[in-house]
N, C-alpha and C. Protein backbone atom coordinates (compact mmCIF):
# COMPACT_ATOMS: atom_id res chain seq x y z
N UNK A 1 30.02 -27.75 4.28
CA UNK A 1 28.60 -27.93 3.97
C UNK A 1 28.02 -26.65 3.40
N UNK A 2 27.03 -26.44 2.61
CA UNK A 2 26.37 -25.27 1.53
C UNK A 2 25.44 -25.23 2.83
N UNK A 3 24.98 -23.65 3.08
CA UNK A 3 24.56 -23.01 3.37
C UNK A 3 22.99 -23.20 2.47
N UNK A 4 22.00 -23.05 3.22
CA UNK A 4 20.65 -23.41 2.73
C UNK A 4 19.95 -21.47 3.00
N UNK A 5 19.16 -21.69 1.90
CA UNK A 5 18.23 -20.44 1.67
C UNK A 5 17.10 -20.89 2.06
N UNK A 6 16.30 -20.07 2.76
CA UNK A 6 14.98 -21.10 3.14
C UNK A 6 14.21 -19.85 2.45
N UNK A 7 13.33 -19.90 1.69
CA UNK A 7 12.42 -18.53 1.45
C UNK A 7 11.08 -18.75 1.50
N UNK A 8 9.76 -17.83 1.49
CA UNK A 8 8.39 -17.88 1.79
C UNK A 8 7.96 -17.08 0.97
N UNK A 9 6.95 -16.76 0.81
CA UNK A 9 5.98 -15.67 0.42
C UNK A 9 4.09 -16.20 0.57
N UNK A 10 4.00 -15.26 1.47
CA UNK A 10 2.30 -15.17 2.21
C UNK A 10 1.49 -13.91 1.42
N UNK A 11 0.43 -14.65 1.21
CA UNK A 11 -0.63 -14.36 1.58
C UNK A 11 -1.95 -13.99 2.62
N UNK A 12 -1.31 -12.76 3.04
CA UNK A 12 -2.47 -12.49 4.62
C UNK A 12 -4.11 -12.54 4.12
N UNK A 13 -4.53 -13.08 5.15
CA UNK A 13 -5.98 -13.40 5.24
C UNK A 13 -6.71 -11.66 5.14
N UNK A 14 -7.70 -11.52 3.86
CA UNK A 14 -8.42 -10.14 3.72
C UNK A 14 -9.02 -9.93 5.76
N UNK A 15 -8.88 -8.38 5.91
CA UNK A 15 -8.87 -8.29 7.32
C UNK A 15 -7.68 -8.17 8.58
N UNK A 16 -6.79 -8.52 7.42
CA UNK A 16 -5.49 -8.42 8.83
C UNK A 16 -4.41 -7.05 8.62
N UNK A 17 -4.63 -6.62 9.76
CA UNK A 17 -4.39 -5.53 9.79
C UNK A 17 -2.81 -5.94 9.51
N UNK A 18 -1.74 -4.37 9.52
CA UNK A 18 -0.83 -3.96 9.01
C UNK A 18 -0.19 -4.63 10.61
N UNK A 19 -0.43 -3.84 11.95
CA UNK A 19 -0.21 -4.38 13.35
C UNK A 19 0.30 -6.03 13.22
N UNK A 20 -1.18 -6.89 12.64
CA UNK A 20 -0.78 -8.15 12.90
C UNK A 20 0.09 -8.52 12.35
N UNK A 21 0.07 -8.41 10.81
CA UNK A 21 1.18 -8.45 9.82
C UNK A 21 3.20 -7.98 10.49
N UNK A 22 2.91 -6.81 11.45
CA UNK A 22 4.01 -6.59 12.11
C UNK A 22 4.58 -7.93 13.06
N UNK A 23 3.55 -8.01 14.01
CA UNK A 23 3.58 -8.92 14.64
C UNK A 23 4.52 -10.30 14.24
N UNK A 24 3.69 -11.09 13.26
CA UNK A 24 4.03 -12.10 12.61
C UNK A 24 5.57 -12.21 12.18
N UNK A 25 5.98 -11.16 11.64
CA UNK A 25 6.99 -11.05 11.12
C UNK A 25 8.08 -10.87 12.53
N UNK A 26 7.52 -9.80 13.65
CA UNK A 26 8.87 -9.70 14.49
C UNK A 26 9.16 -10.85 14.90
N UNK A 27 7.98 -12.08 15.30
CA UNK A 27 8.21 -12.85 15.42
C UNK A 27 8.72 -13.65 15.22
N UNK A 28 8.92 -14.33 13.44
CA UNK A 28 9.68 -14.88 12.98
C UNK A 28 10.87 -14.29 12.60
N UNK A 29 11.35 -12.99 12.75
CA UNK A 29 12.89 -12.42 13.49
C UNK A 29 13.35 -12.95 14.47
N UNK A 30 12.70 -13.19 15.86
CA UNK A 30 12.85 -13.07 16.87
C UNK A 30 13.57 -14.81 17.01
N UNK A 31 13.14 -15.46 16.19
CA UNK A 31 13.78 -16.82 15.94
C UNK A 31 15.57 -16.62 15.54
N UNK A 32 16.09 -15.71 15.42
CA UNK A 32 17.21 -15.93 15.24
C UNK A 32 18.25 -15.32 16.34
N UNK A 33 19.25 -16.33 16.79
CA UNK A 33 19.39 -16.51 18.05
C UNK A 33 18.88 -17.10 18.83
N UNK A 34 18.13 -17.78 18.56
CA UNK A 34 17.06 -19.20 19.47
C UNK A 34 17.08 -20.32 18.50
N UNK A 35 17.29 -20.41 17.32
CA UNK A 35 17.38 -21.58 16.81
C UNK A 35 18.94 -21.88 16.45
N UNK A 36 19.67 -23.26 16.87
CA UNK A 36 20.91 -22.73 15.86
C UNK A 36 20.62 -23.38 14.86
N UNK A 37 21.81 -22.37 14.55
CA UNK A 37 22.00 -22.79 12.72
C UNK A 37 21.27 -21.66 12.00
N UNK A 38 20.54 -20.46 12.35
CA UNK A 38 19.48 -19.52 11.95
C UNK A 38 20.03 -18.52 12.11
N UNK A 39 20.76 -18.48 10.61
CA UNK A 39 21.82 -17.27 10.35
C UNK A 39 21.57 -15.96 10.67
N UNK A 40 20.61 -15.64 9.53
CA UNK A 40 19.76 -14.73 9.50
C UNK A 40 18.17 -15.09 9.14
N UNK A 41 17.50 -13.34 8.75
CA UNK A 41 16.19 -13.15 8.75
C UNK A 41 16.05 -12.04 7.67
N UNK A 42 15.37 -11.69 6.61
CA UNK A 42 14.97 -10.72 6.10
C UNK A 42 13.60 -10.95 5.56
N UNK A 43 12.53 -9.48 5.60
CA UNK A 43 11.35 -9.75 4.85
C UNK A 43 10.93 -8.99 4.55
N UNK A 44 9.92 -8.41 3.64
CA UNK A 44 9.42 -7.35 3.17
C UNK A 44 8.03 -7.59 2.50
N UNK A 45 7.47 -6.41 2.34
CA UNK A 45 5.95 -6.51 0.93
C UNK A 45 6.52 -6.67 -0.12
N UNK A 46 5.58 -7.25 -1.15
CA UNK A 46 5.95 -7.00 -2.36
C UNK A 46 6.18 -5.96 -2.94
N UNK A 47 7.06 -5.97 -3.77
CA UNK A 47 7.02 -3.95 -4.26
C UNK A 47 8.10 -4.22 -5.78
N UNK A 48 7.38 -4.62 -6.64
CA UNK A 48 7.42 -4.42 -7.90
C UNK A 48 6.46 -4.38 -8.90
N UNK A 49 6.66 -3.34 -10.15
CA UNK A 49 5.18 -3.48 -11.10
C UNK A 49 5.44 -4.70 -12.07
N UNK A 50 6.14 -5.15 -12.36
CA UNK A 50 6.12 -6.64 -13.13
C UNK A 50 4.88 -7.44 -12.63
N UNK A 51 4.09 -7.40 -11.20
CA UNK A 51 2.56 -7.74 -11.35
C UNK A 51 2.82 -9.47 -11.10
N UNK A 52 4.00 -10.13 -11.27
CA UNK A 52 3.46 -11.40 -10.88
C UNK A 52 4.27 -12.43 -9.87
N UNK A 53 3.15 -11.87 -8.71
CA UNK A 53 3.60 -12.02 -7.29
C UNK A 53 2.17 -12.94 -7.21
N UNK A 54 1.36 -12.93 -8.04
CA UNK A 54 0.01 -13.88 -7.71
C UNK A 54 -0.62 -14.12 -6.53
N UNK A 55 -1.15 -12.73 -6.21
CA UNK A 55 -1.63 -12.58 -5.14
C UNK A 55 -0.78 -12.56 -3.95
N UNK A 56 0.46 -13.13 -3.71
CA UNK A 56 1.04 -13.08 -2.43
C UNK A 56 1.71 -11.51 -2.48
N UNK A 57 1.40 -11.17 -0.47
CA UNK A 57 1.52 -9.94 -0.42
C UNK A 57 3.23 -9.40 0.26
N UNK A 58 3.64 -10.53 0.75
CA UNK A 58 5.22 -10.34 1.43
C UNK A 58 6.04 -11.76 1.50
N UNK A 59 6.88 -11.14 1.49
CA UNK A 59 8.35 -12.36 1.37
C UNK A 59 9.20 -12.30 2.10
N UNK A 60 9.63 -13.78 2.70
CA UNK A 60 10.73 -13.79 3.85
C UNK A 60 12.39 -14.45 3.25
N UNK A 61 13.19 -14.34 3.81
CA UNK A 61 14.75 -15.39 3.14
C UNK A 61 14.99 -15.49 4.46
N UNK A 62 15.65 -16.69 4.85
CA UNK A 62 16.12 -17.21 6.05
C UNK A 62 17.05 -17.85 5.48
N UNK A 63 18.57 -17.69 6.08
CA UNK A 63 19.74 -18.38 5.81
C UNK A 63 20.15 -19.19 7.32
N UNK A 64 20.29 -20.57 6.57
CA UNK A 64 20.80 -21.34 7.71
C UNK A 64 22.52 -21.87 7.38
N UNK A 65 23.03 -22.78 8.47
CA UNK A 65 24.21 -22.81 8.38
C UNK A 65 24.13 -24.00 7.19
N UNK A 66 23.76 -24.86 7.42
CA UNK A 66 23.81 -26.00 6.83
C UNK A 66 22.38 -26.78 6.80
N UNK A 67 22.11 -28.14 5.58
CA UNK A 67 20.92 -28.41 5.74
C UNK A 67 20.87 -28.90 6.49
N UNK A 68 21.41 -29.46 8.02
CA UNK A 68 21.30 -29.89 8.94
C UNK A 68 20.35 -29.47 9.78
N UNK A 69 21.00 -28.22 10.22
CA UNK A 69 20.42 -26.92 10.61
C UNK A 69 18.92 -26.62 10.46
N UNK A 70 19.10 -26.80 9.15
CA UNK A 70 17.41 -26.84 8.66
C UNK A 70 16.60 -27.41 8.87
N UNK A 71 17.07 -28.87 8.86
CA UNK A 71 16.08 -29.93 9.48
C UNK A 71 15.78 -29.84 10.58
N UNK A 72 16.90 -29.36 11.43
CA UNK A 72 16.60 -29.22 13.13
C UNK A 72 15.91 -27.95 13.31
N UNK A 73 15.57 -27.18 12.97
CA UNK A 73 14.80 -25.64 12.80
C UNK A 73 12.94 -26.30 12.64
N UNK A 74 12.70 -26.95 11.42
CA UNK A 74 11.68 -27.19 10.89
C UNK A 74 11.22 -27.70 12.47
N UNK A 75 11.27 -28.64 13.18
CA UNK A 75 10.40 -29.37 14.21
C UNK A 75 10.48 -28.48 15.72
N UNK A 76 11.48 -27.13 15.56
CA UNK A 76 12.07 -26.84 17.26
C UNK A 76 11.06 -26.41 17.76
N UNK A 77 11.03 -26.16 19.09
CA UNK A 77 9.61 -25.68 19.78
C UNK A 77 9.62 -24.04 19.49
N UNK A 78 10.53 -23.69 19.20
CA UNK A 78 10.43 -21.89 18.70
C UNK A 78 9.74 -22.01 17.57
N UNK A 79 10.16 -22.76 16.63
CA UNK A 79 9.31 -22.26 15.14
C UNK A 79 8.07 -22.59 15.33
N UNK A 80 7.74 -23.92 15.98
CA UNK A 80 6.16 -24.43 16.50
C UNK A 80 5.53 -22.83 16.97
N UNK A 81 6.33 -22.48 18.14
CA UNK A 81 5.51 -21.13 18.61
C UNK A 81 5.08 -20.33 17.77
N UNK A 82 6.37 -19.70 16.80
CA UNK A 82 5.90 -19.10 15.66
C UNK A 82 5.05 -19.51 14.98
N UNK A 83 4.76 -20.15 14.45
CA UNK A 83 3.88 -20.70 13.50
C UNK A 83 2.36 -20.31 13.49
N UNK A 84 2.30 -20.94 15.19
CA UNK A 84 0.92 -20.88 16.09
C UNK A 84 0.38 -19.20 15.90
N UNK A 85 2.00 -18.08 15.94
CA UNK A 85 1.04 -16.77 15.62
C UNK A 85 1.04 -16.63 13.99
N UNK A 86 1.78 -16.86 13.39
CA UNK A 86 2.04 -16.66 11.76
C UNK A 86 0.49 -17.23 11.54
N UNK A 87 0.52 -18.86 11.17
CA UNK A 87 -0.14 -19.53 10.01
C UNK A 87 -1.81 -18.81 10.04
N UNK A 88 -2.27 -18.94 11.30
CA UNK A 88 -4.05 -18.18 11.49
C UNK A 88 -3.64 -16.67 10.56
N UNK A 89 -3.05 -16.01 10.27
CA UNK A 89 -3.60 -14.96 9.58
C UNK A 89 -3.33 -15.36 7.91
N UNK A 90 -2.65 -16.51 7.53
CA UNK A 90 -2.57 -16.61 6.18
C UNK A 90 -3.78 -17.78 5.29
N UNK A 91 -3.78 -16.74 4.59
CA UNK A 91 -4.60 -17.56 3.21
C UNK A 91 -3.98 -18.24 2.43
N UNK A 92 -2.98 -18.23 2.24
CA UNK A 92 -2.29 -19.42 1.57
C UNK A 92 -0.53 -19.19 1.41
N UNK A 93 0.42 -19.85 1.49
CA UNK A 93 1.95 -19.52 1.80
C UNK A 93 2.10 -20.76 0.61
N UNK A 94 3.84 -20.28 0.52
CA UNK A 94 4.63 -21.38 -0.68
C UNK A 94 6.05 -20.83 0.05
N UNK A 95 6.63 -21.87 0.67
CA UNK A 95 8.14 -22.26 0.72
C UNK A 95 8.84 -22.58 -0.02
N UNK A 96 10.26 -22.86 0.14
CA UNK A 96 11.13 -22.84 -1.13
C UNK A 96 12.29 -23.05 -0.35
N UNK A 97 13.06 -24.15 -0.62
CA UNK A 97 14.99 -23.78 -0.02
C UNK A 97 15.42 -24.35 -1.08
N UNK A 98 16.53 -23.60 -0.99
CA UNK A 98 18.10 -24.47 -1.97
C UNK A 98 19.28 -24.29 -1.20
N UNK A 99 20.00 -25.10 -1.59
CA UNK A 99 21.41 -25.16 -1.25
C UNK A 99 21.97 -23.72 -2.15
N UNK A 100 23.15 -23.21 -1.22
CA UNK A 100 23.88 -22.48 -1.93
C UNK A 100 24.94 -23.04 -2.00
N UNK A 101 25.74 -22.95 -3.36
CA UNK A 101 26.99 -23.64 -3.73
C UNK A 101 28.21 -23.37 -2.73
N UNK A 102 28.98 -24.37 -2.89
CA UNK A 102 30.19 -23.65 -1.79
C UNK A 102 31.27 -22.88 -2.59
């Protein structure tokens, strides 16, 4: 089975500090090893001058095992938790997965 890329990029709500922004993020780290199938975690700010990031200020990649995996991730009571601290500080988010080839 192909391995799924799950990726994000947020927009924090004007007002949220750098702290909360930490927060959010250890959090959705902290999901791996509690969900299976939740390979990994990486995320960062934006940080290129090419300029078209359209307003969004940081980006996540989450690799799962399979799209199985994925589906069972999307509803678990960990990501619910997460969510509950993530989504209140964002102004607007865009998801994204693909399959990676085998």
């Amino acid at each position: 089975m192909p391995q799924v890329k799950h990726y994000g990029c947020f927009q924090f709500k004007n007002g949220t500090s750098e702290d909360q922004i930490a927060t959010c993020f250890s959090s959705m780290m902290a999901m791996v090893g509690k969900i299976p199938g939740l390979l990994d975690f990486h995320y960062g700010p934006y940080d290129s001058d090419e300029g078209l990031n359209d307003d969004y200020t940081h980006g996540f990649i989450m690799t799962f095992e399979s799209p199985k995996a994925r589906d069972e991730y999307l509803p678990h009571p960990v990501h619910e938790e997460v969510k509950d601290v993530v989504v209140p500080h964002l102004e607007r988010f865009v998801v994204f997965d693909f399959n990676m080839p085998e």
